[in-house]
PDB file of N, CA and C in Angstrom:
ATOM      1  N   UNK A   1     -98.465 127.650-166.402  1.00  0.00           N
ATOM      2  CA  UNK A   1     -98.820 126.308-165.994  1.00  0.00           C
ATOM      3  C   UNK A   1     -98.913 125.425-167.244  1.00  0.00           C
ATOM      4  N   UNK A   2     -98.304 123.842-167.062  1.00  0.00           N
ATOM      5  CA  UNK A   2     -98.341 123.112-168.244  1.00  0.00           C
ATOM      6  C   UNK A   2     -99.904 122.842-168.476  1.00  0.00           C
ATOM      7  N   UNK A   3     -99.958 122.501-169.422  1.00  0.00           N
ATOM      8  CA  UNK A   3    -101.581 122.316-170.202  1.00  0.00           C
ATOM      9  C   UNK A   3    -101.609 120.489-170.262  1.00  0.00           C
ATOM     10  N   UNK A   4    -102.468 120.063-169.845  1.00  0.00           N
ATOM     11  CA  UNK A   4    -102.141 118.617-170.198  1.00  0.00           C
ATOM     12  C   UNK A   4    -102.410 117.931-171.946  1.00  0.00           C
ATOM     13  N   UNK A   5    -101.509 116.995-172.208  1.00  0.00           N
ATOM     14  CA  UNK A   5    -101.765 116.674-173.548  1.00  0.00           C
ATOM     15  C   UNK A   5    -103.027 115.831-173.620  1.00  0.00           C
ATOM     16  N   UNK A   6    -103.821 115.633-175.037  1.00  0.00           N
ATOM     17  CA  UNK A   6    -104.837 114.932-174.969  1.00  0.00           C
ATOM     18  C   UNK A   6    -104.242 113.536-176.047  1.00  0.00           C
ATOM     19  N   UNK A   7    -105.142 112.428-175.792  1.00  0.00           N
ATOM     20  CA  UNK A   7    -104.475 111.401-176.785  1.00  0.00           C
ATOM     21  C   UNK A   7    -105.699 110.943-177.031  1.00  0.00           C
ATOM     22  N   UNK A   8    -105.761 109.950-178.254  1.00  0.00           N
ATOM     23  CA  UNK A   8    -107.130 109.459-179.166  1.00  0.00           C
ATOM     24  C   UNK A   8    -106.299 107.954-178.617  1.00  0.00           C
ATOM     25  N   UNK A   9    -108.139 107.596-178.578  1.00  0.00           N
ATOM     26  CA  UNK A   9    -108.500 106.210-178.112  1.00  0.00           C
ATOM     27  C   UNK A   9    -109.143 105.902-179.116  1.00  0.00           C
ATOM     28  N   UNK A  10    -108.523 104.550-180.022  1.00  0.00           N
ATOM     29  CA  UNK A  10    -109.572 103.772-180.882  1.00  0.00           C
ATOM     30  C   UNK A  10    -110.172 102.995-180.147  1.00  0.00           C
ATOM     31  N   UNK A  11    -111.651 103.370-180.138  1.00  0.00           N
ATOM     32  CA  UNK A  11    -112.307 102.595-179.444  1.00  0.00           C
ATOM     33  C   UNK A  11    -113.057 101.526-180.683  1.00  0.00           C
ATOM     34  N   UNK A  12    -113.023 101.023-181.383  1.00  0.00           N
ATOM     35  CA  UNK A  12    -113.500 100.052-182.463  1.00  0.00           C
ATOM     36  C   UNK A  12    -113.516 100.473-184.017  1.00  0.00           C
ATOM     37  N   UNK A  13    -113.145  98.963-184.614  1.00  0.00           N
ATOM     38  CA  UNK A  13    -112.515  99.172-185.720  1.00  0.00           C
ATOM     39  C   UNK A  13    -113.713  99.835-186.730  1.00  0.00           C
ATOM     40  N   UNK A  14    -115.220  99.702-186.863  1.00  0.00           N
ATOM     41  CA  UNK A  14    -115.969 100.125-187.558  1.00  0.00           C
ATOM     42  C   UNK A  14    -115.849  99.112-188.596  1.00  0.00           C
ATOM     43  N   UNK A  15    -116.699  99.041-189.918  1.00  0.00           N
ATOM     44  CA  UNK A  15    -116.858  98.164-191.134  1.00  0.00           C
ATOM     45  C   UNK A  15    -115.732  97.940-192.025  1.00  0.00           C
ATOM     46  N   UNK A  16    -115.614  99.624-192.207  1.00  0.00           N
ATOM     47  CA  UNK A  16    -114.499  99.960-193.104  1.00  0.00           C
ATOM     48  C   UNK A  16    -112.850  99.044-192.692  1.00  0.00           C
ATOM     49  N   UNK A  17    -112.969  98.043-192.238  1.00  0.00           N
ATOM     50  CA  UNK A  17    -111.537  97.826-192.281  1.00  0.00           C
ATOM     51  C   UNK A  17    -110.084  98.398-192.890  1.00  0.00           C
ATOM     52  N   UNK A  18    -110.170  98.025-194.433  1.00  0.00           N
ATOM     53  CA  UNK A  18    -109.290  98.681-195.102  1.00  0.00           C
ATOM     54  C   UNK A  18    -108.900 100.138-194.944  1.00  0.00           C
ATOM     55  N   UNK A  19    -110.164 101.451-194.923  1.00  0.00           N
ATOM     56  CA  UNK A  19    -109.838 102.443-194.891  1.00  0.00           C
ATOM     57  C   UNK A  19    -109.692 102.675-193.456  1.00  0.00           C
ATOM     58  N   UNK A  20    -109.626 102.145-192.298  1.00  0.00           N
ATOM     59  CA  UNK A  20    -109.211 102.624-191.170  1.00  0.00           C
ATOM     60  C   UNK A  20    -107.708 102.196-190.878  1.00  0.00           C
ATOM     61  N   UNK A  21    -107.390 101.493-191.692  1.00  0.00           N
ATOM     62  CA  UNK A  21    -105.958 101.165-191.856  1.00  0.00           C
ATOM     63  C   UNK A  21    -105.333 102.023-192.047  1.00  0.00           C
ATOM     64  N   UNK A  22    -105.798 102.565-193.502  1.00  0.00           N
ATOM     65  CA  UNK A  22    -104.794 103.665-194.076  1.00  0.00           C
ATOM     66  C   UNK A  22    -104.930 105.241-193.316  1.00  0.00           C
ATOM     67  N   UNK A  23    -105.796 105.187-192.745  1.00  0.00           N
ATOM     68  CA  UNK A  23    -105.769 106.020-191.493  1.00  0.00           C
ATOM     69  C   UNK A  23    -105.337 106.198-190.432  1.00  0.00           C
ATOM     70  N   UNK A  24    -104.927 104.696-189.833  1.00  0.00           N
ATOM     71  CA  UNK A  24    -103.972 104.816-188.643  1.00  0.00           C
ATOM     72  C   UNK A  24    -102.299 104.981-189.457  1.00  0.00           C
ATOM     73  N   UNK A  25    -102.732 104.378-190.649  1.00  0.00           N
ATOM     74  CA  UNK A  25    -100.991 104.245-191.171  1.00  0.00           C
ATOM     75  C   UNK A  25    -100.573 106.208-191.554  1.00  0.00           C
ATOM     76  N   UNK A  26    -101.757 106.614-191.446  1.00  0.00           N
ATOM     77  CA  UNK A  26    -101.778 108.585-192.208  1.00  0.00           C
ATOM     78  C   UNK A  26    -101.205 109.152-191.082  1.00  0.00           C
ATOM     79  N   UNK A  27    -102.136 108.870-189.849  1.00  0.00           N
ATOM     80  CA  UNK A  27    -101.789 109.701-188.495  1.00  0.00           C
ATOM     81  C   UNK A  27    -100.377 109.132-188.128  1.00  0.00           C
ATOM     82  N   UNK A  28    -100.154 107.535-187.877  1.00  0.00           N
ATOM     83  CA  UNK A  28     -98.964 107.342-186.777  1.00  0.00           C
ATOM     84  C   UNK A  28     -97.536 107.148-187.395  1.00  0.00           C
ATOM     85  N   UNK A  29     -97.834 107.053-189.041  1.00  0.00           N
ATOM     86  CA  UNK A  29     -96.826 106.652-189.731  1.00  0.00           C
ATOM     87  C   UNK A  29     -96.311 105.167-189.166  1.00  0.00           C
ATOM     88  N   UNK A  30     -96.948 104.569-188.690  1.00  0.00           N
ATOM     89  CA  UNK A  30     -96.742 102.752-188.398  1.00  0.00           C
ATOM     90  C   UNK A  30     -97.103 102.059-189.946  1.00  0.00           C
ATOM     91  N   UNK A  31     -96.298 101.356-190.100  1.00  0.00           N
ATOM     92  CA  UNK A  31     -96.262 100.244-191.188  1.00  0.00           C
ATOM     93  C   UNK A  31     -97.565  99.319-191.381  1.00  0.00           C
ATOM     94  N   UNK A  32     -98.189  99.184-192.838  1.00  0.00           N
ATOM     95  CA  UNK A  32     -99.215  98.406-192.854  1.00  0.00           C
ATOM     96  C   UNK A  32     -99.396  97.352-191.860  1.00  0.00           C
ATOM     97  N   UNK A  33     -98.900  96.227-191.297  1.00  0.00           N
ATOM     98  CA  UNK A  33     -98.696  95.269-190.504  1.00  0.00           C
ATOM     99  C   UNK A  33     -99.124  95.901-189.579  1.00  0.00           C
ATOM    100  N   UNK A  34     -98.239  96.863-188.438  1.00  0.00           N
ATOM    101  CA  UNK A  34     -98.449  97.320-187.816  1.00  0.00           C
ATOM    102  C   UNK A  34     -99.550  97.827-186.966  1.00  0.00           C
ATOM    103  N   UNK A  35    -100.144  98.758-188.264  1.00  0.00           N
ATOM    104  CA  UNK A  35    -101.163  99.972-188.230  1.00  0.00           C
ATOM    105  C   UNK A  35    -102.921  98.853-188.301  1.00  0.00           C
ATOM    106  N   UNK A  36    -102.259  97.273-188.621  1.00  0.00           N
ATOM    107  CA  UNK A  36    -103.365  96.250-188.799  1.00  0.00           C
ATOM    108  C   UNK A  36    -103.587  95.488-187.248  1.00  0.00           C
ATOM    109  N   UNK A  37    -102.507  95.533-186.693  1.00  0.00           N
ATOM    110  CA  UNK A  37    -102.464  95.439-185.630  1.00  0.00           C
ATOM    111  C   UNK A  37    -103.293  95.884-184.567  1.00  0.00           C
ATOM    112  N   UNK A  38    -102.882  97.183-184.757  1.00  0.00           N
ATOM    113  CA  UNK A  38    -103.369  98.347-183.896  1.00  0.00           C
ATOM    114  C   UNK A  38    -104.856  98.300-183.811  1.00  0.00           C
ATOM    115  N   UNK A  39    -105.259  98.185-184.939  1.00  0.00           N
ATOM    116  CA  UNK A  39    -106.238  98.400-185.487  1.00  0.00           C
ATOM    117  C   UNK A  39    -107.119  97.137-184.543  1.00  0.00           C
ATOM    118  N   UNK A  40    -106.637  95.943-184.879  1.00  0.00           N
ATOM    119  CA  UNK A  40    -107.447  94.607-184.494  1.00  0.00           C
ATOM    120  C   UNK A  40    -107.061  94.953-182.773  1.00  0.00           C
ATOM    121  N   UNK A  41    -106.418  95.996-182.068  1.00  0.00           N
ATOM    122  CA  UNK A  41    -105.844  95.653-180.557  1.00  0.00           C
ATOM    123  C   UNK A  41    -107.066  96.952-179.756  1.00  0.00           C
ATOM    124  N   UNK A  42    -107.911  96.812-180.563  1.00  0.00           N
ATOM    125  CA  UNK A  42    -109.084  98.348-180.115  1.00  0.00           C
ATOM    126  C   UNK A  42    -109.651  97.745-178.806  1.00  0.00           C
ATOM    127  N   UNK A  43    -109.650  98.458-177.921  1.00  0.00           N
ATOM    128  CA  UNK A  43    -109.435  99.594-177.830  1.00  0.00           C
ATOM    129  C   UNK A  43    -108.016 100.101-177.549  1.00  0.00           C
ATOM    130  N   UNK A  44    -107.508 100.568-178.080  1.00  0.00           N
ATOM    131  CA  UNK A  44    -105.794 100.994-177.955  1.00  0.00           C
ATOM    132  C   UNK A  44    -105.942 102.197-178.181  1.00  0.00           C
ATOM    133  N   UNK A  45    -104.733 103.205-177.579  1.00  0.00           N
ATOM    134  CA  UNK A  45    -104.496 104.602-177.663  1.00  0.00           C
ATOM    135  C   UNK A  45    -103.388 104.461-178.922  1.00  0.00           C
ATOM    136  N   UNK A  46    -104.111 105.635-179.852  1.00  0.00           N
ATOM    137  CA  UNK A  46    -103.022 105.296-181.123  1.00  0.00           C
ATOM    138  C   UNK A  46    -102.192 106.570-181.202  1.00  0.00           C
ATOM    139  N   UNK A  47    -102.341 107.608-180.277  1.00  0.00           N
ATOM    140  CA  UNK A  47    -101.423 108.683-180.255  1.00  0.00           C
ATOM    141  C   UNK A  47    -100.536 108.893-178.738  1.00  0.00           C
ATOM    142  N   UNK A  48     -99.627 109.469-178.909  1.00  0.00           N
ATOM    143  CA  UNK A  48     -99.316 109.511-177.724  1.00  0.00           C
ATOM    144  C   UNK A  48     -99.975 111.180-177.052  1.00  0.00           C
ATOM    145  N   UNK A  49     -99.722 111.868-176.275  1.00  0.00           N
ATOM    146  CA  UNK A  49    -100.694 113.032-175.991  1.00  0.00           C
ATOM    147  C   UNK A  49    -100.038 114.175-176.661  1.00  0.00           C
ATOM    148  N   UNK A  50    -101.254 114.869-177.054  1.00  0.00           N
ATOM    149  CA  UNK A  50    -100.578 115.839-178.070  1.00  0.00           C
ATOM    150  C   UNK A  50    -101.449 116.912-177.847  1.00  0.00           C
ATOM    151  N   UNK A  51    -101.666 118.397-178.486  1.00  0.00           N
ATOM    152  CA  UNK A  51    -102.124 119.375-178.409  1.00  0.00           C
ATOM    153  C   UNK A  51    -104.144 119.063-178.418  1.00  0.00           C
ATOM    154  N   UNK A  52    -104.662 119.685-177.666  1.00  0.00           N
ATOM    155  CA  UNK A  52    -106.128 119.548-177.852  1.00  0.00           C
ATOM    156  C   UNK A  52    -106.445 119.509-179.605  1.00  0.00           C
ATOM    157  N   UNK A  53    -106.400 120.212-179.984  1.00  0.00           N
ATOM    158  CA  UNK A  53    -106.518 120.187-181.371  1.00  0.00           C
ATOM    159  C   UNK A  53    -106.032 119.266-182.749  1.00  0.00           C
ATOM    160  N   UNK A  54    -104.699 119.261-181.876  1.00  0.00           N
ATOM    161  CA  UNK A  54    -104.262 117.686-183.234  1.00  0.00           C
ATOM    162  C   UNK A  54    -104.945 116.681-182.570  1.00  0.00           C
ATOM    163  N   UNK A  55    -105.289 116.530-181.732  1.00  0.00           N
ATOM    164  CA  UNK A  55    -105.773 115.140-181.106  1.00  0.00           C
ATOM    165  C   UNK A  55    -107.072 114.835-181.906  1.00  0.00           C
ATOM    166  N   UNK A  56    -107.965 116.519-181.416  1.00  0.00           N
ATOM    167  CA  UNK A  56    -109.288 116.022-182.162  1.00  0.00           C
ATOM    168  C   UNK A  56    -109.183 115.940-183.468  1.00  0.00           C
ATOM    169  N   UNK A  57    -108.558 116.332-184.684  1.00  0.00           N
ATOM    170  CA  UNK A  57    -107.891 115.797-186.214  1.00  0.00           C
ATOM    171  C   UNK A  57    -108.136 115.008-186.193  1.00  0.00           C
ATOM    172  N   UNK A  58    -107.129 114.258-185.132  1.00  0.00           N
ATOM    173  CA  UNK A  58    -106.640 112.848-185.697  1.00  0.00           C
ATOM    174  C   UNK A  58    -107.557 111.752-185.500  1.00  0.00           C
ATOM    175  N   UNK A  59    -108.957 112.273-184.172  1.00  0.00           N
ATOM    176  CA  UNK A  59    -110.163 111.101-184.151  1.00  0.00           C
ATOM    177  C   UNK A  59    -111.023 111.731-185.265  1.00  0.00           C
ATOM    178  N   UNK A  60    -111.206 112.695-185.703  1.00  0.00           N
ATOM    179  CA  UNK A  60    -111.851 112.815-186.897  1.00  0.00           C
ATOM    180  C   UNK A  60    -111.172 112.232-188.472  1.00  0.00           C
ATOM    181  N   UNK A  61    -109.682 111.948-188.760  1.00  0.00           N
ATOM    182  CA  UNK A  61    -109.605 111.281-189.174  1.00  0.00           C
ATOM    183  C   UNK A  61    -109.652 109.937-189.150  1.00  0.00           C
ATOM    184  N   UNK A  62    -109.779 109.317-188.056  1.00  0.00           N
ATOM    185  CA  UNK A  62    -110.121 107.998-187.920  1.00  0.00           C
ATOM    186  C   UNK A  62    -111.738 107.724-188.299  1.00  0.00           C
ATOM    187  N   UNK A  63    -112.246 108.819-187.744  1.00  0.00           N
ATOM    188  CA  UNK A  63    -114.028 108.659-188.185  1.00  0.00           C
ATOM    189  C   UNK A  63    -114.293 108.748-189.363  1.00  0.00           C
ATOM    190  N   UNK A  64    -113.759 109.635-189.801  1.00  0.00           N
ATOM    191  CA  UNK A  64    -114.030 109.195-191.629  1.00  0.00           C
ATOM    192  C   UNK A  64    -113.704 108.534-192.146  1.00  0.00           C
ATOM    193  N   UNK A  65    -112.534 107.498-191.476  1.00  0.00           N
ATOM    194  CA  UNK A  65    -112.512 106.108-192.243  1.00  0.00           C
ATOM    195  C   UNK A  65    -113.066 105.111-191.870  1.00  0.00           C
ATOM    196  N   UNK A  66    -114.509 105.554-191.074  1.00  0.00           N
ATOM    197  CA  UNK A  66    -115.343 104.405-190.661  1.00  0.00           C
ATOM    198  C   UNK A  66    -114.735 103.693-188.975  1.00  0.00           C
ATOM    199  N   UNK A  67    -113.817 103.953-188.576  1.00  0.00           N
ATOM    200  CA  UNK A  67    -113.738 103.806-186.876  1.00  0.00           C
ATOM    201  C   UNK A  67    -113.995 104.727-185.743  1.00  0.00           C
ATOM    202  N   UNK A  68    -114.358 103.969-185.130  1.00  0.00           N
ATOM    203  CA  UNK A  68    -114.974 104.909-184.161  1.00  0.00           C
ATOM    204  C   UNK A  68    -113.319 105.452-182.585  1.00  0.00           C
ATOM    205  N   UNK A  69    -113.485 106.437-182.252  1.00  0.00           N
ATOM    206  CA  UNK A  69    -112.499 106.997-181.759  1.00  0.00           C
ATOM    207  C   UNK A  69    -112.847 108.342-181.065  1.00  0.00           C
ATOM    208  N   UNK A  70    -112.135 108.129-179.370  1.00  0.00           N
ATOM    209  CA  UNK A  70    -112.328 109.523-178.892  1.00  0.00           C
ATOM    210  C   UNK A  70    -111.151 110.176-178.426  1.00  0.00           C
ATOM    211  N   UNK A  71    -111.350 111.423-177.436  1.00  0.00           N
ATOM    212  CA  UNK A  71    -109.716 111.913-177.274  1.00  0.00           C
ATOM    213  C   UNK A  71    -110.118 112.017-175.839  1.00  0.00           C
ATOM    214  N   UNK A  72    -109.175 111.656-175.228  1.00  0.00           N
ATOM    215  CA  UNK A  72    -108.641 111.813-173.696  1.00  0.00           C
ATOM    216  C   UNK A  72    -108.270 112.269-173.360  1.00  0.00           C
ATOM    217  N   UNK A  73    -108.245 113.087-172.267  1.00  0.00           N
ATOM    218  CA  UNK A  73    -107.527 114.165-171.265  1.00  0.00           C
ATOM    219  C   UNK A  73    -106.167 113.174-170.883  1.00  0.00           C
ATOM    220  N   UNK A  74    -105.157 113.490-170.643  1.00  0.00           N
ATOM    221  CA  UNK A  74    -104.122 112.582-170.010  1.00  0.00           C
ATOM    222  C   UNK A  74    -103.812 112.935-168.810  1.00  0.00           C
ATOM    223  N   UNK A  75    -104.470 113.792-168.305  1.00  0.00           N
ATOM    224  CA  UNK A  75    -104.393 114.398-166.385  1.00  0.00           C
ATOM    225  C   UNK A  75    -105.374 113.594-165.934  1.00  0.00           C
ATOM    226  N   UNK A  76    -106.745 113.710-166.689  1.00  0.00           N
ATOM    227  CA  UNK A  76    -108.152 113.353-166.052  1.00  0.00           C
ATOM    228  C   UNK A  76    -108.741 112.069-166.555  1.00  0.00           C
ATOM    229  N   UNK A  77    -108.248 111.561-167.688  1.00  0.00           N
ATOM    230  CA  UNK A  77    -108.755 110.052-168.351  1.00  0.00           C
ATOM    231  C   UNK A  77    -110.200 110.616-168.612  1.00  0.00           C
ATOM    232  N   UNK A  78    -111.094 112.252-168.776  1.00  0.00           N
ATOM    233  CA  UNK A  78    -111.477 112.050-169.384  1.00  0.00           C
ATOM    234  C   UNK A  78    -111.983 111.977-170.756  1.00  0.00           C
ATOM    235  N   UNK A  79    -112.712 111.475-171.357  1.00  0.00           N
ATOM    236  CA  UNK A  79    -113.671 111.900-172.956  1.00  0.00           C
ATOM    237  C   UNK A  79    -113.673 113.441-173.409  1.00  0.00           C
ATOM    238  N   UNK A  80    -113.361 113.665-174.331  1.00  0.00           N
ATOM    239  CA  UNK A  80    -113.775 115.316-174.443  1.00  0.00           C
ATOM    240  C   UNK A  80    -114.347 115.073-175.768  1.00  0.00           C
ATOM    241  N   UNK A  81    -115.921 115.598-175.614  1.00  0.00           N
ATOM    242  CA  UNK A  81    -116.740 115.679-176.889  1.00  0.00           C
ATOM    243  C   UNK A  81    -116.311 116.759-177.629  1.00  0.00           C
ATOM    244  N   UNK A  82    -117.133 116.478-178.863  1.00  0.00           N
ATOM    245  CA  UNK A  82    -116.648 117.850-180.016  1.00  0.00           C
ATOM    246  C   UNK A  82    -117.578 119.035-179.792  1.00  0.00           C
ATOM    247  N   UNK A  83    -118.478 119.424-178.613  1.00  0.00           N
ATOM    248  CA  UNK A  83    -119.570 120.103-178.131  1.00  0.00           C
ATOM    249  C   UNK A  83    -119.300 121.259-177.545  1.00  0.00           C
ATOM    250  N   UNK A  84    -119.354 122.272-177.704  1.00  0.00           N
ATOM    251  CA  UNK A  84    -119.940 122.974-176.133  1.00  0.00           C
ATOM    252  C   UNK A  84    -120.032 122.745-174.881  1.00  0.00           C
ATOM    253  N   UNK A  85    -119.775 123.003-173.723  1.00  0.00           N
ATOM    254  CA  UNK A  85    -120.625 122.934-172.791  1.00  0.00           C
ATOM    255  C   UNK A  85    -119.827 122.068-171.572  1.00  0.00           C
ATOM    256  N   UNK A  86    -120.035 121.418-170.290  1.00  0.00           N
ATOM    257  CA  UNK A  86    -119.667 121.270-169.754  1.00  0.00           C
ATOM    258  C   UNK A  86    -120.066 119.342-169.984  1.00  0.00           C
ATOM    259  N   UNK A  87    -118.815 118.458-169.829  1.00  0.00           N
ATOM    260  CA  UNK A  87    -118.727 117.346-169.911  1.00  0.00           C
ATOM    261  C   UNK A  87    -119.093 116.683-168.501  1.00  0.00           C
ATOM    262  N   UNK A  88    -118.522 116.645-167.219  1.00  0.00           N
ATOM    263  CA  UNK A  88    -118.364 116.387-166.362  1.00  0.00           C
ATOM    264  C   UNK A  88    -117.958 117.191-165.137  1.00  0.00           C
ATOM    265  N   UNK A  89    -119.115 117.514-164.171  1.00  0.00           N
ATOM    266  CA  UNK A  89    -119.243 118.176-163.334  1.00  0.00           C
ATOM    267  C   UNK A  89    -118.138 117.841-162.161  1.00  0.00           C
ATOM    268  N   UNK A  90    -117.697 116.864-162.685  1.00  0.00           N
ATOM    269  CA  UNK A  90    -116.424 116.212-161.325  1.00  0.00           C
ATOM    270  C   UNK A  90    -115.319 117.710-161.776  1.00  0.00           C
ATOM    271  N   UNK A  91    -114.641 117.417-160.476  1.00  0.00           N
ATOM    272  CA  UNK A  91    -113.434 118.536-160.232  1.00  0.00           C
ATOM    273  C   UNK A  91    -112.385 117.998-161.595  1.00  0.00           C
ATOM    274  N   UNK A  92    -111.447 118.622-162.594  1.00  0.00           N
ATOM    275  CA  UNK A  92    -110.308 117.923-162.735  1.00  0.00           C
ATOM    276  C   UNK A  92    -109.372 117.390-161.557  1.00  0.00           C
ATOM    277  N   UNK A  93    -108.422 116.273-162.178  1.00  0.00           N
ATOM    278  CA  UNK A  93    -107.505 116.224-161.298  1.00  0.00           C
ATOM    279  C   UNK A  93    -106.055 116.337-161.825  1.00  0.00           C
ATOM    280  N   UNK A  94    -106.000 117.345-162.509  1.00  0.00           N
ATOM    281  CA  UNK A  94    -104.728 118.240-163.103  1.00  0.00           C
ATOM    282  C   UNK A  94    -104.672 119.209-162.037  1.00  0.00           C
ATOM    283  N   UNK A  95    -103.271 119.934-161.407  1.00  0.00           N
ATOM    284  CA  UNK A  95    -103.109 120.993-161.279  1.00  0.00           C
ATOM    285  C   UNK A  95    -103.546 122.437-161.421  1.00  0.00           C
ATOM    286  N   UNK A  96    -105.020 122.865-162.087  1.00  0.00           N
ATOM    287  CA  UNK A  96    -105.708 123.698-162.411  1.00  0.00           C
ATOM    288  C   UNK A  96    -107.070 123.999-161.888  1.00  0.00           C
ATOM    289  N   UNK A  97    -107.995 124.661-161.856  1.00  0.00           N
ATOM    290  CA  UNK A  97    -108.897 124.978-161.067  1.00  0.00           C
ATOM    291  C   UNK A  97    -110.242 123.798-162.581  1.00  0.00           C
ATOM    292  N   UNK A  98    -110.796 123.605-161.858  1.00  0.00           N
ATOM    293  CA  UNK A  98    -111.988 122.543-162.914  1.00  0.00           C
ATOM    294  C   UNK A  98    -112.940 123.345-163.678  1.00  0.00           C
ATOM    295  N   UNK A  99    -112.831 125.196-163.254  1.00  0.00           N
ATOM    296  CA  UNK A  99    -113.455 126.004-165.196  1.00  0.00           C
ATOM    297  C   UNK A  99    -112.587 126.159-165.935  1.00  0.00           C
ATOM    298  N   UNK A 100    -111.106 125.770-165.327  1.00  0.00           N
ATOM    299  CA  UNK A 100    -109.940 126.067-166.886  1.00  0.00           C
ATOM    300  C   UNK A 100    -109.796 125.025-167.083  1.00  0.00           C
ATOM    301  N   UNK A 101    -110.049 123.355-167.118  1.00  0.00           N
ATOM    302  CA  UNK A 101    -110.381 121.885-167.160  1.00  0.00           C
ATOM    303  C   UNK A 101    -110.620 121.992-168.760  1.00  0.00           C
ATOM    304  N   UNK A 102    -109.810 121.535-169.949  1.00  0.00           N
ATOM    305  CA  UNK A 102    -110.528 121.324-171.351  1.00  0.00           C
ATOM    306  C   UNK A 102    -111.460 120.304-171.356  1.00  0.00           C
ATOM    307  N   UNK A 103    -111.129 119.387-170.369  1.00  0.00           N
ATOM    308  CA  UNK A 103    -112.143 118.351-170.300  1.00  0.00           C
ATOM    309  C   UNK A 103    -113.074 118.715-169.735  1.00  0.00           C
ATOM    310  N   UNK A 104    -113.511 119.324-169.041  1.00  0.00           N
ATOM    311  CA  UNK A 104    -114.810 119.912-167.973  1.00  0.00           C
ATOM    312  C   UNK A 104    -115.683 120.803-169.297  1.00  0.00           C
ATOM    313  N   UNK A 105    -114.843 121.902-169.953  1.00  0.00           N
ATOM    314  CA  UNK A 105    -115.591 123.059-170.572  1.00  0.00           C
ATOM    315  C   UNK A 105    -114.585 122.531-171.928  1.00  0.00           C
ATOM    316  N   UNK A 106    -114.873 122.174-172.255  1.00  0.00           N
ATOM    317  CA  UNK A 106    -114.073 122.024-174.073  1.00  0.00           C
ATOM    318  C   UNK A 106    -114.847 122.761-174.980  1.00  0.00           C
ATOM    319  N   UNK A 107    -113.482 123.556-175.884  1.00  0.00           N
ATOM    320  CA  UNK A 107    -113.923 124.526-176.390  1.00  0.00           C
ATOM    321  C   UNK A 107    -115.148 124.318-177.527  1.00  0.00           C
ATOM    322  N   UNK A 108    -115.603 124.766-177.942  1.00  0.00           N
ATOM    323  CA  UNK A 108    -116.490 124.661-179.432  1.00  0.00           C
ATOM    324  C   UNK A 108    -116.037 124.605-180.353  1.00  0.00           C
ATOM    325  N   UNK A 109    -116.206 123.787-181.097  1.00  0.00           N
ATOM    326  CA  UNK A 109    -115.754 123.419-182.738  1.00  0.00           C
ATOM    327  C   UNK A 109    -116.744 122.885-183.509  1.00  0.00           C
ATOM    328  N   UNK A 110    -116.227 123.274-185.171  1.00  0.00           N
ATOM    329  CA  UNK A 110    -116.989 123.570-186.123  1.00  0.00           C
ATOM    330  C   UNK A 110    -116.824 122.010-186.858  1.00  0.00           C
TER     331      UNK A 110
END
């Protein structure tokens, strides 16, 4: 069964202006202009959906350059924290039963 991809949502630019620039320009390879754009168009999805794991990277690289950013299920629209534990008691609505849901039970990370 396909796995659904997850994608990062900049949800606000944070203080750091400058260094969240060079952060969207690290992850998407978009052109300064561009990546300034993006940046000022928050909340915008700056990845397209990608593996659970590069996704969460790539909002942790956005957080260390001072913006704030989460990752999305692209079956379920929802949030998946960097936690343990169960997010949302709703069913998925992917093709899969809602305890194999990454968004429901997302794995643990360090």
């Amino acid at each position: 069964m396909e796995e659904p991809g997850f994608r990062v949502l900049l949800t606000e630019s944070g203080d750091q202006k400058t260094e969240a620039i060079r952060a969207i320009r690290t992850v998407t390879g978009l052109s300064l202009w561009n990546s300034k754009l993006l940046l000022e168009s928050a909340p915008v999805a700056v990845t397209e959906p990608d593996w659970l794991e590069a996704a969460q990277e790539t909002a942790r690289a956005l957080e260390a350059a001072g913006a704030h950013a989460a990752v999305l299920c692209d079956w379920c629209d929802r949030t998946i924290t960097r936690v343990a534990g169960p997010l949302d008691p709703a069913p998925c609505s992917g093709p899969w039963p809602p305890e194999a849901c990454r968004a429901s039970y997302p794995p643990a990370t360090n």
